[in-house]
Protein backbone atom coordinates (compact mmCIF):
# COMPACT_ATOMS: atom_id res chain seq x y z
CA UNK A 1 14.66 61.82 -47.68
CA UNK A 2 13.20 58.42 -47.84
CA UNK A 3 15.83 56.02 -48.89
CA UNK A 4 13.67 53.39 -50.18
CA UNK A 5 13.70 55.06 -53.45
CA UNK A 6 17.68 55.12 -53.28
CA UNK A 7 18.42 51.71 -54.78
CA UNK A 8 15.93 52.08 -57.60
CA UNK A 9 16.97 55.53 -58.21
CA UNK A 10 20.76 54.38 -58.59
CA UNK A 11 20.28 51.61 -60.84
CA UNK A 12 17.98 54.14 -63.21
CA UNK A 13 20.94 56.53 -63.09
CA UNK A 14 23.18 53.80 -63.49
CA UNK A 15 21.35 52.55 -66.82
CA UNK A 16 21.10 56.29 -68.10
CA UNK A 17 24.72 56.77 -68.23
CA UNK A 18 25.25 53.42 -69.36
CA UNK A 19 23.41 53.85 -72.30
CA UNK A 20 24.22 57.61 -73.49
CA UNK A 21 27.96 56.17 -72.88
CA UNK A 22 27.01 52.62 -75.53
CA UNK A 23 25.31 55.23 -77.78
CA UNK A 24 28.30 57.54 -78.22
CA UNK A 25 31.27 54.78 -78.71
CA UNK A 26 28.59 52.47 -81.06
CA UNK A 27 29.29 54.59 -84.15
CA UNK A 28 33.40 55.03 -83.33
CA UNK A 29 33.70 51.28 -82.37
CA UNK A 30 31.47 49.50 -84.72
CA UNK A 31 30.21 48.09 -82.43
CA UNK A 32 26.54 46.12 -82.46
CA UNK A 33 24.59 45.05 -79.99
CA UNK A 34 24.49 41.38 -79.64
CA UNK A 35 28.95 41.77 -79.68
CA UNK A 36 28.76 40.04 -75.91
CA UNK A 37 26.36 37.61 -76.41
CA UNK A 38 28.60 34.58 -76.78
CA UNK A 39 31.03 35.98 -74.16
CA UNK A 40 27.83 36.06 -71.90
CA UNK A 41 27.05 32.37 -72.92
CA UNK A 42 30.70 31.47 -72.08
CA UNK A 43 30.65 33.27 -68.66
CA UNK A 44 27.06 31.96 -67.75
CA UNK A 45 28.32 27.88 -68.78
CA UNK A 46 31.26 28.40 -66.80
CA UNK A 47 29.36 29.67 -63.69
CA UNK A 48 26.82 26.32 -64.34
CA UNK A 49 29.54 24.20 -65.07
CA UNK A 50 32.19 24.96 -61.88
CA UNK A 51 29.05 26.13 -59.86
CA UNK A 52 27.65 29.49 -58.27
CA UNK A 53 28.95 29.49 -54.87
CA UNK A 54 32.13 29.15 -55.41
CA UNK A 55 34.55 31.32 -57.18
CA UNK A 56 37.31 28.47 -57.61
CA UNK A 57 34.83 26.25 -59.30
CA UNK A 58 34.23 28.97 -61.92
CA UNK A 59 37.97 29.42 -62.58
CA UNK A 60 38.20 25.52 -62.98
CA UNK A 61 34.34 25.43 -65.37
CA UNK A 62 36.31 28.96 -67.51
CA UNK A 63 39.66 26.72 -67.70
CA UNK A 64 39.18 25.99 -71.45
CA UNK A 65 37.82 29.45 -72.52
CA UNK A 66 40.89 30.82 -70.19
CA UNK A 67 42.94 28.72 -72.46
CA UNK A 68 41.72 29.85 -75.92
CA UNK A 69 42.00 33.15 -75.10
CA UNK A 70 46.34 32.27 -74.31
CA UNK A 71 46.28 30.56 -77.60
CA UNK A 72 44.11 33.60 -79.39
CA UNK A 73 46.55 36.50 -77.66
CA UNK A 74 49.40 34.49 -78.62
CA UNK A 75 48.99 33.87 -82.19
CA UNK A 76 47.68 37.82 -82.91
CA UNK A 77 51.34 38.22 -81.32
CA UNK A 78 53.02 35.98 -82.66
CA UNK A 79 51.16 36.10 -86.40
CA UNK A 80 51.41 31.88 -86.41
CA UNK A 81 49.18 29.36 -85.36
CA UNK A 82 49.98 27.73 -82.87
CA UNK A 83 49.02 24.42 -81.08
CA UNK A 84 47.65 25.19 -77.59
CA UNK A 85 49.54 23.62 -75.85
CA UNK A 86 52.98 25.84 -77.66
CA UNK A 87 50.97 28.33 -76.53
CA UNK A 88 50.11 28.11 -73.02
CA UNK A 89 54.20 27.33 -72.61
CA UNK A 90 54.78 30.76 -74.35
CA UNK A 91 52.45 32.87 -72.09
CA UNK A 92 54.09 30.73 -69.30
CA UNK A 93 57.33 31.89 -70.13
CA UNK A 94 55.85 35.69 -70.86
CA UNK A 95 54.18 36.45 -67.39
CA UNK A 96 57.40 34.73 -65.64
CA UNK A 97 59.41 37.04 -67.30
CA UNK A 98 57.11 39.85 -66.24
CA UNK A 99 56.40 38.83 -62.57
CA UNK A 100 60.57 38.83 -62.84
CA UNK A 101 61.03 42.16 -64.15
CA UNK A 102 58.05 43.78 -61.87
CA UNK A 103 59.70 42.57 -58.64
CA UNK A 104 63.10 44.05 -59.69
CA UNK A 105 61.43 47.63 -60.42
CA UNK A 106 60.75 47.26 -56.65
């Protein structure tokens, strides 16, 4: 079998099932197809902004996104607004208490 056609035949596959699987869940989801295109636009400045060879830049560029989605999570929680700050403390105090419980399960 000639495995030059292997990677191209993969990715085809790969994009088949992709989109049979978007055009099944569209209709249950309501979901649209420009839904990621500010997330993408988020991702893509934070890669730019902390830099493409490194994967702790990236974290440091998606800091403030990172941070809105706290503050977002925690006021759908919460049902409040909240300043970010209030929140960041609260999700603090959250995984803490998770990290605690998890390491007393084992």
């Amino acid at each position: 079998m000639p495995t030059e056609f292997v990677p191209p035949a993969a990715a085809a596959i790969a994009a088949a099932v992709g989109a049979i699987a978007g055009a099944i869940i569209t209709p249950l989801t309501l979901t649209s197809f420009d839904h990621g295109t500010v997330l993408g636009f988020k991702g893509f400045s934070a890669a730019m902004l902390g830099g493409l060879g490194s994967l702790r830049g990236a974290v440091i560029g998606a800091f403030p996104e990172i941070r809105n989605i706290i503050q977002n999570y925690v006021e759908k929680m919460l049902n409040k607004e909240l300043t970010p700050e209030k929140a960041l403390e609260l999700a603090e105090i959250d995984s803490t208490k998770a990290i605690r419980e998890y390491n007393e399960l084992f």
